[in-house]
C-alpha atoms as a PDB file:
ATOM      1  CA  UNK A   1     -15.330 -15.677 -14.912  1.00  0.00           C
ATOM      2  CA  UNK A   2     -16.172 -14.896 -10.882  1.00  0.00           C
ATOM      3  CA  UNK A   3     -13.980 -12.231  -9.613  1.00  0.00           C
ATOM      4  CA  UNK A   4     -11.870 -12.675  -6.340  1.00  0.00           C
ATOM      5  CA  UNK A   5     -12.841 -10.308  -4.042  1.00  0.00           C
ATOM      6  CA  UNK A   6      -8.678  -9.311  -3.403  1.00  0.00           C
ATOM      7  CA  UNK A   7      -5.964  -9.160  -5.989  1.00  0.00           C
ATOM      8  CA  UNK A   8      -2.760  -9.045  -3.956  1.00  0.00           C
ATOM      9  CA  UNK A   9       0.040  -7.976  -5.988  1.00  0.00           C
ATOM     10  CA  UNK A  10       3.403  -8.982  -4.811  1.00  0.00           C
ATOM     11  CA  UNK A  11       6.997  -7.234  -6.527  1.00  0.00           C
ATOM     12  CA  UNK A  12      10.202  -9.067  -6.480  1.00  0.00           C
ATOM     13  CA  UNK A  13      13.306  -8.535  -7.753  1.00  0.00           C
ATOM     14  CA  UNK A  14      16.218 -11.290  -6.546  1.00  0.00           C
ATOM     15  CA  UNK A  15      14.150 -11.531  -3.585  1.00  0.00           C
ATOM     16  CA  UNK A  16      15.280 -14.301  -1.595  1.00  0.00           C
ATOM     17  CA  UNK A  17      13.310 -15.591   1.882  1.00  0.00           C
ATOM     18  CA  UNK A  18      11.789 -12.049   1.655  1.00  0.00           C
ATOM     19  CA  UNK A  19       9.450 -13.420  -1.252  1.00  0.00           C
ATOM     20  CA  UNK A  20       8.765 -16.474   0.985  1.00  0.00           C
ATOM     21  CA  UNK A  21       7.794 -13.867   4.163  1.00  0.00           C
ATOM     22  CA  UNK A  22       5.656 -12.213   2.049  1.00  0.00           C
ATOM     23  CA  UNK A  23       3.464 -14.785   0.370  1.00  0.00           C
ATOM     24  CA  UNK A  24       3.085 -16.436   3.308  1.00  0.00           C
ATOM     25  CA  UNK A  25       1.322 -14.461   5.341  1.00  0.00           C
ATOM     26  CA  UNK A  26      -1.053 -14.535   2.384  1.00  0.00           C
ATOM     27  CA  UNK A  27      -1.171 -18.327   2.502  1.00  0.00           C
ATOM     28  CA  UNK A  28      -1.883 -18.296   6.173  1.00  0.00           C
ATOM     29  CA  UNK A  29      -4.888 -15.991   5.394  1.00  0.00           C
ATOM     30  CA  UNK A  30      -8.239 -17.315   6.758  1.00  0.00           C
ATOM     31  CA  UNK A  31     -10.151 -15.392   4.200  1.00  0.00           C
ATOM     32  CA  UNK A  32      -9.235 -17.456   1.084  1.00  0.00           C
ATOM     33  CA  UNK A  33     -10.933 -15.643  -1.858  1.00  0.00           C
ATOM     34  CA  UNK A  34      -8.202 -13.533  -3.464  1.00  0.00           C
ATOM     35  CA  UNK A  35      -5.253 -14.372  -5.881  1.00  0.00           C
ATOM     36  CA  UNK A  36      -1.716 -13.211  -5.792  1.00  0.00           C
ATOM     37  CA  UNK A  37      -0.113 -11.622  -8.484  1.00  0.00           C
ATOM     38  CA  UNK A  38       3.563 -12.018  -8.440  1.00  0.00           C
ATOM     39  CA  UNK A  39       5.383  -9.686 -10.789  1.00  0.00           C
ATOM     40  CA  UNK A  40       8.674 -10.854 -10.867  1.00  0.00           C
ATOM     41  CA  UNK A  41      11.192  -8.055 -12.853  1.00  0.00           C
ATOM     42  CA  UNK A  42      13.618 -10.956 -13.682  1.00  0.00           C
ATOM     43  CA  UNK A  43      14.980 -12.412 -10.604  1.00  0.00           C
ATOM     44  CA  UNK A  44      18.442 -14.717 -11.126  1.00  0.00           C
ATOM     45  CA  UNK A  45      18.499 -16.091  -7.462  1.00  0.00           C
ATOM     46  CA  UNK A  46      16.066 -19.594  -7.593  1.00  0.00           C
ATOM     47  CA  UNK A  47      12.772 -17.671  -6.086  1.00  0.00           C
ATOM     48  CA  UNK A  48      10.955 -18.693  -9.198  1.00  0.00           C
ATOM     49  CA  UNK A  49      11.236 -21.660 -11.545  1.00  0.00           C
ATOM     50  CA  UNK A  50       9.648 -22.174 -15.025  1.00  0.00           C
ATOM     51  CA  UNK A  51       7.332 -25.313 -15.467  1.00  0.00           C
ATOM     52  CA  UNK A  52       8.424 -27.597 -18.609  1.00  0.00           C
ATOM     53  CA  UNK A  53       5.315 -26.706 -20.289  1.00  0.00           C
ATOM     54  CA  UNK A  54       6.920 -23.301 -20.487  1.00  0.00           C
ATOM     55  CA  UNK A  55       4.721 -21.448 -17.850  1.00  0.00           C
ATOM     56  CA  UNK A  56       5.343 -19.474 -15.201  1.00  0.00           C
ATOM     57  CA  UNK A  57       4.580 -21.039 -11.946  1.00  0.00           C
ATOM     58  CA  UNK A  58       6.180 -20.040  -8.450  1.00  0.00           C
ATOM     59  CA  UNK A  59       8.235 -22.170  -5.691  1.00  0.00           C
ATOM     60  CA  UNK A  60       6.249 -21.675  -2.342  1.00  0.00           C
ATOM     61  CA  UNK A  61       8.641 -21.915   0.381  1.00  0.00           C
ATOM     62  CA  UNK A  62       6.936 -22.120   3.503  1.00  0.00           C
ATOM     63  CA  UNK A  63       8.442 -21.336   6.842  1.00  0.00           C
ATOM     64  CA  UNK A  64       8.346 -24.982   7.060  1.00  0.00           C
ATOM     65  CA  UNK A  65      10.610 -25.053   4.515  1.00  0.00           C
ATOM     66  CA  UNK A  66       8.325 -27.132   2.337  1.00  0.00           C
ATOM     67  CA  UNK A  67       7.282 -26.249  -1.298  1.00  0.00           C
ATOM     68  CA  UNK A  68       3.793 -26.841  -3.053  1.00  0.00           C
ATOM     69  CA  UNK A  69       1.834 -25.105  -5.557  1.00  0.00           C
ATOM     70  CA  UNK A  70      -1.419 -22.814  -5.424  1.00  0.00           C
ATOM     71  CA  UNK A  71      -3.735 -22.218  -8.572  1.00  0.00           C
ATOM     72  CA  UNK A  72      -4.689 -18.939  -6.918  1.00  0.00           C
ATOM     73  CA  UNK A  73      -1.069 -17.593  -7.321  1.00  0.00           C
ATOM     74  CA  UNK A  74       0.101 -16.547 -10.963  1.00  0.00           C
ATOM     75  CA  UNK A  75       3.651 -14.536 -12.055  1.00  0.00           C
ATOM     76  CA  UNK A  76       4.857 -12.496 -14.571  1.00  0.00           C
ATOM     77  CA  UNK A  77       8.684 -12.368 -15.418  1.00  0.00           C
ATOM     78  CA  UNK A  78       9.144  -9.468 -17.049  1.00  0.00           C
ATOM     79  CA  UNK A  79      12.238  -6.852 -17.242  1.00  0.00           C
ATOM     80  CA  UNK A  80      11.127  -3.318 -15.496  1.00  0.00           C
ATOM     81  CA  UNK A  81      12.569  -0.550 -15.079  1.00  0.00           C
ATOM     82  CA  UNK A  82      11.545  -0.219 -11.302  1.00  0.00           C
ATOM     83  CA  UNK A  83       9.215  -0.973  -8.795  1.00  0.00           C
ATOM     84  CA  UNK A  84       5.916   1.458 -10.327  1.00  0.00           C
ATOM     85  CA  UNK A  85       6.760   0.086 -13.690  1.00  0.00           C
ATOM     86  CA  UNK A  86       6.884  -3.363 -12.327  1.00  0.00           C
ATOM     87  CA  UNK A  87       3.441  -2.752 -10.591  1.00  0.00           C
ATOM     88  CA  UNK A  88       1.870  -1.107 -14.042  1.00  0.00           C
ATOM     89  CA  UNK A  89       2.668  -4.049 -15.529  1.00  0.00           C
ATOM     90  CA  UNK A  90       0.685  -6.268 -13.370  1.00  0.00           C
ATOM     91  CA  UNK A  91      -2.105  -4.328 -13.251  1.00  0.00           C
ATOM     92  CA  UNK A  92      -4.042  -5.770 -16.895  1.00  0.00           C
ATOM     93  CA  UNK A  93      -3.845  -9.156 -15.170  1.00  0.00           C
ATOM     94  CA  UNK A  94      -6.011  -8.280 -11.953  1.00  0.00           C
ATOM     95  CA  UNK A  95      -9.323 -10.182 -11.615  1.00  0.00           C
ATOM     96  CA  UNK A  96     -10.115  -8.765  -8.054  1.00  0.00           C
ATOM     97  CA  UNK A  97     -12.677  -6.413  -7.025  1.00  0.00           C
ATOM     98  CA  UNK A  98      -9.932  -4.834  -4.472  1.00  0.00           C
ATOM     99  CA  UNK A  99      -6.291  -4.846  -4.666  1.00  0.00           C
ATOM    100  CA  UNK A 100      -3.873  -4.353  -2.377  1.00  0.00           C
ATOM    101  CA  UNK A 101       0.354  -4.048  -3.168  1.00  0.00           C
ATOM    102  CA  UNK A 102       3.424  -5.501  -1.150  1.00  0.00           C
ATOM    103  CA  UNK A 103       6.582  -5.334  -1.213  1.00  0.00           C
ATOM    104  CA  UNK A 104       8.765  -8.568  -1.093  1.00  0.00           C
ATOM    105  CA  UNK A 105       9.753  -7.996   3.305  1.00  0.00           C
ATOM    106  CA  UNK A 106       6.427  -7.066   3.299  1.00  0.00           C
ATOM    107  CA  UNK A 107       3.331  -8.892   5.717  1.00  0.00           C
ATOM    108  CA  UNK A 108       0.170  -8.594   6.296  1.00  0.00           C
ATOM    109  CA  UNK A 109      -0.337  -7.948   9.857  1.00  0.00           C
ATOM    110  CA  UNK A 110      -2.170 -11.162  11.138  1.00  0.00           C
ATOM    111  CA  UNK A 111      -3.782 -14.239   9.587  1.00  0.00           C
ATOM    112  CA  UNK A 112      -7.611 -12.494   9.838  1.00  0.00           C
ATOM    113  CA  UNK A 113      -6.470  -9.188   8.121  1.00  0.00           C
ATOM    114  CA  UNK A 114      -7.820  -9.917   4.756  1.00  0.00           C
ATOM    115  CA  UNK A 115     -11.431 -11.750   6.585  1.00  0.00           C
ATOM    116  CA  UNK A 116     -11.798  -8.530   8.856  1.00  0.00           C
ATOM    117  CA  UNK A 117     -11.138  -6.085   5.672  1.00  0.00           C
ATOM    118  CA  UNK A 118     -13.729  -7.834   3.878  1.00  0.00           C
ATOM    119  CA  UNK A 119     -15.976  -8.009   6.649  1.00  0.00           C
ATOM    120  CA  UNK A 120     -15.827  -4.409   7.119  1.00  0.00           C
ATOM    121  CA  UNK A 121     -16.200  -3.568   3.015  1.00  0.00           C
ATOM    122  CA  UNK A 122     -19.184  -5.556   3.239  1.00  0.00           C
ATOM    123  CA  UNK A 123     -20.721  -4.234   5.846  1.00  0.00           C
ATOM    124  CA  UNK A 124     -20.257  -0.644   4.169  1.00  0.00           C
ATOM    125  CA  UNK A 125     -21.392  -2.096   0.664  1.00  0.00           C
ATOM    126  CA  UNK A 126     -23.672  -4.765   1.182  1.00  0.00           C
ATOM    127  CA  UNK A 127     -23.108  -8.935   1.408  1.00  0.00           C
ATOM    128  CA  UNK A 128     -21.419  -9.153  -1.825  1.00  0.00           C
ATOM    129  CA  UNK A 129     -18.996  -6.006  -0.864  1.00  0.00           C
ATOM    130  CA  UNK A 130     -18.391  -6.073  -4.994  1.00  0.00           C
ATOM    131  CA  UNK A 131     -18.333  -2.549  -5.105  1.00  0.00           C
ATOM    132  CA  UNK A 132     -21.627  -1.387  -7.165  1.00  0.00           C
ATOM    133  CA  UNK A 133     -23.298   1.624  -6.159  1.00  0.00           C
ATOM    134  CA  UNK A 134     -25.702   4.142  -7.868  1.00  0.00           C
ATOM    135  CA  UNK A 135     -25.006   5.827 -11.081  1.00  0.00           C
ATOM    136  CA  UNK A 136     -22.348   8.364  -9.796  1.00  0.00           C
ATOM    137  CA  UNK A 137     -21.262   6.956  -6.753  1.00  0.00           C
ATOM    138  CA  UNK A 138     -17.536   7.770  -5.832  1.00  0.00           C
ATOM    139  CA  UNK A 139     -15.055   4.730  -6.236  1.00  0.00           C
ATOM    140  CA  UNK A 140     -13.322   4.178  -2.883  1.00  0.00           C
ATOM    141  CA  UNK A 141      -9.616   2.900  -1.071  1.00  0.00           C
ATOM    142  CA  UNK A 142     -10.417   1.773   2.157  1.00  0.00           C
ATOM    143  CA  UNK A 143      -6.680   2.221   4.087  1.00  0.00           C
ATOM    144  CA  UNK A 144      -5.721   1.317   7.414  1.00  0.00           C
ATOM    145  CA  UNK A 145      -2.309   1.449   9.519  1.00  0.00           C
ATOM    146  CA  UNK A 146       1.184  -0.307   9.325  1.00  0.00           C
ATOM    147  CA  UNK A 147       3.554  -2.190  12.124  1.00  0.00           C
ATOM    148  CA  UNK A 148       6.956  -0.663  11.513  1.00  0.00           C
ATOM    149  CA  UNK A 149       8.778  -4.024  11.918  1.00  0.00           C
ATOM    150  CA  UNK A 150      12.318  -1.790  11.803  1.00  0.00           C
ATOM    151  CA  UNK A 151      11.505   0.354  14.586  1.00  0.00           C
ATOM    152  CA  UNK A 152       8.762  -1.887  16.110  1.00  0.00           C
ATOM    153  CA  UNK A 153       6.131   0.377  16.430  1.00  0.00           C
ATOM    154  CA  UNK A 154       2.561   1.068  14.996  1.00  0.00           C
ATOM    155  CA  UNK A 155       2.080   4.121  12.434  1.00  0.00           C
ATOM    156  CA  UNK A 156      -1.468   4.840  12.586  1.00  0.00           C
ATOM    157  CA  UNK A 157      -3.013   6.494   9.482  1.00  0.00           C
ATOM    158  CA  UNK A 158      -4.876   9.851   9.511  1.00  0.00           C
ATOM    159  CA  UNK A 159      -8.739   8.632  10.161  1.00  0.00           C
ATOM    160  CA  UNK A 160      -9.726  11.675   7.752  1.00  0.00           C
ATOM    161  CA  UNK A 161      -7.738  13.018   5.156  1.00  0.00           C
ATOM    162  CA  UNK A 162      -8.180  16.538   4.013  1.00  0.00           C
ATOM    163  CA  UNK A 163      -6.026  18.780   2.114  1.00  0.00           C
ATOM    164  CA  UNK A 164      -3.575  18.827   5.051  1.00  0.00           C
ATOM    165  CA  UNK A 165      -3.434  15.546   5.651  1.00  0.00           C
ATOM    166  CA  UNK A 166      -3.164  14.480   1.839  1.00  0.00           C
ATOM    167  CA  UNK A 167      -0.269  17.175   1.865  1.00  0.00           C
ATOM    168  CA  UNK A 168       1.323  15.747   5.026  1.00  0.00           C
ATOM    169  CA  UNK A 169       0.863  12.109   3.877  1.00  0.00           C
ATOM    170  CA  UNK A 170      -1.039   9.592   2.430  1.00  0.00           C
ATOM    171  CA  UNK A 171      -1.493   5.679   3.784  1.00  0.00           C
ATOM    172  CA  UNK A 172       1.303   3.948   2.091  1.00  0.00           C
ATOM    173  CA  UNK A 173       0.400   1.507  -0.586  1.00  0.00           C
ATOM    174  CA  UNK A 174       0.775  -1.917   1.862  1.00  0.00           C
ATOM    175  CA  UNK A 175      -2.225  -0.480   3.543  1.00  0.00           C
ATOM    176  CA  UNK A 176      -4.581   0.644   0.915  1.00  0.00           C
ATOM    177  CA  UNK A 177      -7.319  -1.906  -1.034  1.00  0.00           C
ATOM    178  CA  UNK A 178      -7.973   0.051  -4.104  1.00  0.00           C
ATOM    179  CA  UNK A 179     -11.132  -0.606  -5.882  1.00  0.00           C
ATOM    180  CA  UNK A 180      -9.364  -2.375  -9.044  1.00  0.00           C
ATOM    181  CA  UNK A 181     -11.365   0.590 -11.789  1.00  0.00           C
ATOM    182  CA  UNK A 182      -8.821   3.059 -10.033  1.00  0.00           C
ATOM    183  CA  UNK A 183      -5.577   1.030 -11.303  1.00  0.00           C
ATOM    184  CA  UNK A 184      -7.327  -0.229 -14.270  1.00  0.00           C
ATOM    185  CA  UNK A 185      -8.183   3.442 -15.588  1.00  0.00           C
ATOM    186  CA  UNK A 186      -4.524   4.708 -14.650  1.00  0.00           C
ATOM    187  CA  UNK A 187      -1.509   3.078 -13.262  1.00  0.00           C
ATOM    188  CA  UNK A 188       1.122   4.785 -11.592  1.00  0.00           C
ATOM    189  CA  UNK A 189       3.455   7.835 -13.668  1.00  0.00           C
ATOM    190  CA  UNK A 190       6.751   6.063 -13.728  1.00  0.00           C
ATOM    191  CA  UNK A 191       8.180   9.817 -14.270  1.00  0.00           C
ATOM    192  CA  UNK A 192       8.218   9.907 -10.343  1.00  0.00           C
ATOM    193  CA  UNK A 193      10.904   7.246  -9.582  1.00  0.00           C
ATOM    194  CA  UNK A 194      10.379   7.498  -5.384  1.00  0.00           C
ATOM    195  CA  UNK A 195       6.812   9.142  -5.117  1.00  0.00           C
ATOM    196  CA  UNK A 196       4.580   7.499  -7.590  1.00  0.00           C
ATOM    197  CA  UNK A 197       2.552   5.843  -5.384  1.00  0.00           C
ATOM    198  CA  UNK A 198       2.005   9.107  -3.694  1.00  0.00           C
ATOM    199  CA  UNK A 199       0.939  11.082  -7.215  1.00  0.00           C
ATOM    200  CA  UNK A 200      -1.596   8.646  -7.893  1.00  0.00           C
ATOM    201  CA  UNK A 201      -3.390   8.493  -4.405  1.00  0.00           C
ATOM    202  CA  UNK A 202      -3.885  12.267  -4.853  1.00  0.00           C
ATOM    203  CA  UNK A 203      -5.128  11.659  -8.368  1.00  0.00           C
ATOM    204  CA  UNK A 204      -7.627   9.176  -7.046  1.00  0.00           C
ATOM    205  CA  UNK A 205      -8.409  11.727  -4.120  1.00  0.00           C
ATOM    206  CA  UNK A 206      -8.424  14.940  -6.676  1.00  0.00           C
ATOM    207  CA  UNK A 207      -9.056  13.933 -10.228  1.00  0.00           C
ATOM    208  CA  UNK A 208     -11.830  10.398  -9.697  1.00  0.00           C
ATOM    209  CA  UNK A 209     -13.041  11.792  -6.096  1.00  0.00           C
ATOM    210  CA  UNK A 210     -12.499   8.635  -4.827  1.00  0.00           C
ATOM    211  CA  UNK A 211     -13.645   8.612  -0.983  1.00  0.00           C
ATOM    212  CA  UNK A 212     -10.883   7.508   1.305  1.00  0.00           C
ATOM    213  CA  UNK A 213     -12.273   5.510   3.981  1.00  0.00           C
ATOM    214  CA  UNK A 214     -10.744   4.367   7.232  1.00  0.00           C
ATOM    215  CA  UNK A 215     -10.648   0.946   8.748  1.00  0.00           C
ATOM    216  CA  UNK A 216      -8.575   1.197  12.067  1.00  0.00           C
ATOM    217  CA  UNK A 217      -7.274  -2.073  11.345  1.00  0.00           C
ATOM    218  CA  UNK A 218      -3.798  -2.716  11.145  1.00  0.00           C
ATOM    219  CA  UNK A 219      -3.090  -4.152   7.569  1.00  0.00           C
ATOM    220  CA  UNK A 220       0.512  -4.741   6.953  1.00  0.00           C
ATOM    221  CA  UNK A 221       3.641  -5.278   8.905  1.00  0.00           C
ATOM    222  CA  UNK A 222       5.618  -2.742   7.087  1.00  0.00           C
ATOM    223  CA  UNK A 223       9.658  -4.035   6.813  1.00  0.00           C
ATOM    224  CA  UNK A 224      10.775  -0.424   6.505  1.00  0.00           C
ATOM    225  CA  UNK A 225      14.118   0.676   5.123  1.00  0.00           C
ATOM    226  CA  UNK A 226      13.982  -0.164   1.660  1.00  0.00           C
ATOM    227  CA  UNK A 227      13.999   2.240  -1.927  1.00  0.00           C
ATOM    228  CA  UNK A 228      12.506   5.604  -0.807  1.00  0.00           C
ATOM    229  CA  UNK A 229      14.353   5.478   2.466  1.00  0.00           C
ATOM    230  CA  UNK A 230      18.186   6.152   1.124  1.00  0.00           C
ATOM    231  CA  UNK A 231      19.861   9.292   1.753  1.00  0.00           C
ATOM    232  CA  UNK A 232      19.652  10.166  -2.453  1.00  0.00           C
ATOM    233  CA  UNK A 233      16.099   8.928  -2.859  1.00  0.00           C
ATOM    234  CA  UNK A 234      15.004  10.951   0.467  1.00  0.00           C
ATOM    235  CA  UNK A 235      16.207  13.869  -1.307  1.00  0.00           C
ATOM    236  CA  UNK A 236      14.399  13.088  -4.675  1.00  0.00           C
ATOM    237  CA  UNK A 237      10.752  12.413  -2.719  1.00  0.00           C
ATOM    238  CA  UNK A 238      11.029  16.253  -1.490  1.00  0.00           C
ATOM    239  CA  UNK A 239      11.334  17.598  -4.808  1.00  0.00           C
ATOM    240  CA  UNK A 240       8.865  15.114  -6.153  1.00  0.00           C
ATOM    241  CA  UNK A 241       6.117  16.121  -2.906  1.00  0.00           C
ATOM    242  CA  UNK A 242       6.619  19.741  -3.866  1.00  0.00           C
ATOM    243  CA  UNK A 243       5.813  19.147  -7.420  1.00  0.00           C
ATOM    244  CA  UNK A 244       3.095  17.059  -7.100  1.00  0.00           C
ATOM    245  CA  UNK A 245       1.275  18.897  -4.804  1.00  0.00           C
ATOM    246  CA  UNK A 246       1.397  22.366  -6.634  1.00  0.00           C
ATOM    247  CA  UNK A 247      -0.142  20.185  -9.107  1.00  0.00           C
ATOM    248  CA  UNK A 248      -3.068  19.060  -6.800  1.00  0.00           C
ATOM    249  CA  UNK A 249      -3.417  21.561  -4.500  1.00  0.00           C
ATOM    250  CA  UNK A 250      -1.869  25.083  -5.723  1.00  0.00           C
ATOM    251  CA  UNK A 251       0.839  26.860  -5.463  1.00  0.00           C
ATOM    252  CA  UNK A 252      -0.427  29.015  -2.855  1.00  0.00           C
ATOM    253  CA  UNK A 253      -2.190  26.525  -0.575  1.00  0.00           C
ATOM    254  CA  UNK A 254       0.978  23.529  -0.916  1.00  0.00           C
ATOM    255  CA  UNK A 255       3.091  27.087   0.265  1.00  0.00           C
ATOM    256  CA  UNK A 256       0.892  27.466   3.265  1.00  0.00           C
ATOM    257  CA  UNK A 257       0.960  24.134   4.389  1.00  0.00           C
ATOM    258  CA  UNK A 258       4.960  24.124   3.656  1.00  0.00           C
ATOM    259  CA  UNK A 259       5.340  26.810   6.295  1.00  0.00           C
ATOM    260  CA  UNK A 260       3.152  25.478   8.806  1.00  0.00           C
ATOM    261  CA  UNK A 261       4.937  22.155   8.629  1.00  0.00           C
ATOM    262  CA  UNK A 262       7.953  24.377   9.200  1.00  0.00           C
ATOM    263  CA  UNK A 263       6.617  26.447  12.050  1.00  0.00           C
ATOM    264  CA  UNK A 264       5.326  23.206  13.180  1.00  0.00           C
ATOM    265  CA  UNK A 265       8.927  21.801  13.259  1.00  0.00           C
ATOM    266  CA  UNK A 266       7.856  18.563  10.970  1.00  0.00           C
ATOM    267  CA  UNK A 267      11.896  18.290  10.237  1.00  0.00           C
ATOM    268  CA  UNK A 268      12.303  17.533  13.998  1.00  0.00           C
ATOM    269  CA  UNK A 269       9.428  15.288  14.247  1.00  0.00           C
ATOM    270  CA  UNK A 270      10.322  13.244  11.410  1.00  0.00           C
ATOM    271  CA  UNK A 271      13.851  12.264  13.149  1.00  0.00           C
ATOM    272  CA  UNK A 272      11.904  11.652  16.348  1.00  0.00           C
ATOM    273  CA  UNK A 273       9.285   9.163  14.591  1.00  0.00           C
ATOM    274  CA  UNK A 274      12.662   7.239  13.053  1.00  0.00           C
ATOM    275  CA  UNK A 275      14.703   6.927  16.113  1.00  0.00           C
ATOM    276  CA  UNK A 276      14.328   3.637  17.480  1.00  0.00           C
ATOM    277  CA  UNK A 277      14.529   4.798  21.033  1.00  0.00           C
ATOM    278  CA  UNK A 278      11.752   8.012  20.727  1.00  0.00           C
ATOM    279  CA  UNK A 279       9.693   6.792  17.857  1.00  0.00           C
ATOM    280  CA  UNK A 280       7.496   4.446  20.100  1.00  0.00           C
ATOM    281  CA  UNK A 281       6.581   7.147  22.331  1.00  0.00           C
ATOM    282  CA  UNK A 282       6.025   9.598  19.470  1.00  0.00           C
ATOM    283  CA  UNK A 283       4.153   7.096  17.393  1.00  0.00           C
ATOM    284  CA  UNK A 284       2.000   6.378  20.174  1.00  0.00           C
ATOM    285  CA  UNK A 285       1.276  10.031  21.249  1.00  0.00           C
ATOM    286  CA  UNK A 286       0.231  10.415  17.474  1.00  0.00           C
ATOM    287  CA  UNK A 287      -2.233   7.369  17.565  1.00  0.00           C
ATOM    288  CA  UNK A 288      -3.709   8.677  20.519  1.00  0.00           C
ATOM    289  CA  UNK A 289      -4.449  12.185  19.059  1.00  0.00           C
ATOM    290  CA  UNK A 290      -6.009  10.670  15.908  1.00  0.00           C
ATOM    291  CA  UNK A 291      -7.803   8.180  17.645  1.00  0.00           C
ATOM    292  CA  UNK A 292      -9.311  11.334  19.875  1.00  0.00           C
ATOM    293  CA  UNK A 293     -10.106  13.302  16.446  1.00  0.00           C
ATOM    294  CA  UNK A 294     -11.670  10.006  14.692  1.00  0.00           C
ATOM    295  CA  UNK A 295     -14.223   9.888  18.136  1.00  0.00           C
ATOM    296  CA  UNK A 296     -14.934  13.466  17.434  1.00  0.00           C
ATOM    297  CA  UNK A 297     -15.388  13.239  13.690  1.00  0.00           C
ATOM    298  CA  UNK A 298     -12.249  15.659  13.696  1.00  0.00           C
ATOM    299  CA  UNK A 299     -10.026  15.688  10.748  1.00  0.00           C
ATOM    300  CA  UNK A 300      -6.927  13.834  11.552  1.00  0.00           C
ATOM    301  CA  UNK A 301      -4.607  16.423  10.831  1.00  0.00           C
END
């Protein structure tokens, strides 16, 4: 069977016009060889319907308000027991060569995002971009950066990510292609409920020395405010950073870093990048200074 050259994967719970939002901007795509994988963790609220032959097929609302159906879109309805174990579950059903995750809220950036991603994979890997390379070549995510459509500004990702910047951050998942032997080998540790996306970028970084490579596209509008972003969970993702990267990284050098995001007042800057009246002016003093650093081959710290 020919592989698509994306598997989009798409998790929904009850998600309303959200799922329609989403899949859309897929559908509007002018790079058309991928498939969309909608794991659905039981939804109650009409987004999906069941065929009479008994499988699962998926109500496409357009904008327009219309509906249709597309052979290149499956779903699973399944129960989960959250949004990691929903996307674990997905993840034996992927027949791309890349895959990408989003959120229900979720867009991709334009309607050329997925033809200039595979455009630049190509170019990197050769006309049929499938991902071969010598015996012990490094598997790789190529990542780029996010809209913020809650604040509306751009997050630009770190063009080079070191230990710092892997300790700082990592792209979040709406921005990442994966090649698909990463997810297939391991799927994400469910133990972290808010951070598990994190965990397993480090353990592609760390453990498979996969080679993070930067676009400078902007992938995904990101909707912002959702799971990780509550007052509990915010509190959670601290202890579950601090954890994971003693486990990566060391006690002693995860230590360092903590103090000089400390001395570096990374508490401050943080509430600067959310507020809706500085975080344009912070996010775009950040872009510049990464943008200078990717010029200079720096290392986007």
């Amino acid at each position: 069977m020919a592989r698509s050259f994306f598997s989009i994967i798409i998790t929904a719970l009850n998600p309303g016009k959200k799922l329609a939002s989403t899949l859309s901007s897929v559908l509007d795509q002018t790079w058309e060889d991928y498939e969309v994988i909608i794991k659905d963790g039981g939804s109650t609220d009409g987004s999906l319907c069941s065929l009479s032959d008994g499988t699962w097929d998926v109500a496409l609302p357009r904008m327009d308000g219309t509906v249709g159906n597309d052979g290149r879109i499956r779903i699973l309805q399944k129960e989960d027991r959250g949004i990691y174990d929903g996307m674990n579950q997905a993840l034996p059903l992927i027949q791309g060569v890349y895959v990408l995750f989003l959120n229900c809220g979720d867009e991709l950036y334009d309607s050329r995002v997925l033809e200039r991603v595979a455009g630049a994979i190509r170019k990197r890997e050769g006309k049929e971009g499938e991902g071969k390379k010598k015996a012990g070549g490094r598997p790789r995510i190529y990542y780029g950066d996010q809209f913020n459509t809650l604040q509306s500004v751009y997050v630009h990702s770190a063009p080079r990510l070191d230990d710092f910047a892997c300790y700082r951050n990592v792209p979040c998942h709406q921005v990442c292609f994966y090649e698909a032997g990463l997810l297939v080998k391991r799927g994400y540790d469910t133990d972290y409920r808010v951070r598990a996306d994190y965990e397993h970028f480090l353990w592609c970084i760390y453990e498979e020395k996969a080679e993070a490579v930067y676009l400078g596209l902007t992938i995904s509008r990101y909707e912002g405010g959702g799971f990780s972003e509550t007052k509990e969970n915010r509190k959670r993702s601290g202890l579950e950073h601090r954890v994971i990267t003693r486990y990566y990284m060391g006690r002693t050098k995860s230590a360092l870093f903590r103090l000089v995001m400390l001395a570096t007042l990374a508490p401050l800057r943080t509430k600067i990048a959310e507020d809706p009246k500085l975080s344009k002016g912070y996010n775009t003093l950040k872009s510049g200074i990464y943008g200078l650093l990717s010029r200079k081959g720096g290392n986007g710290t």
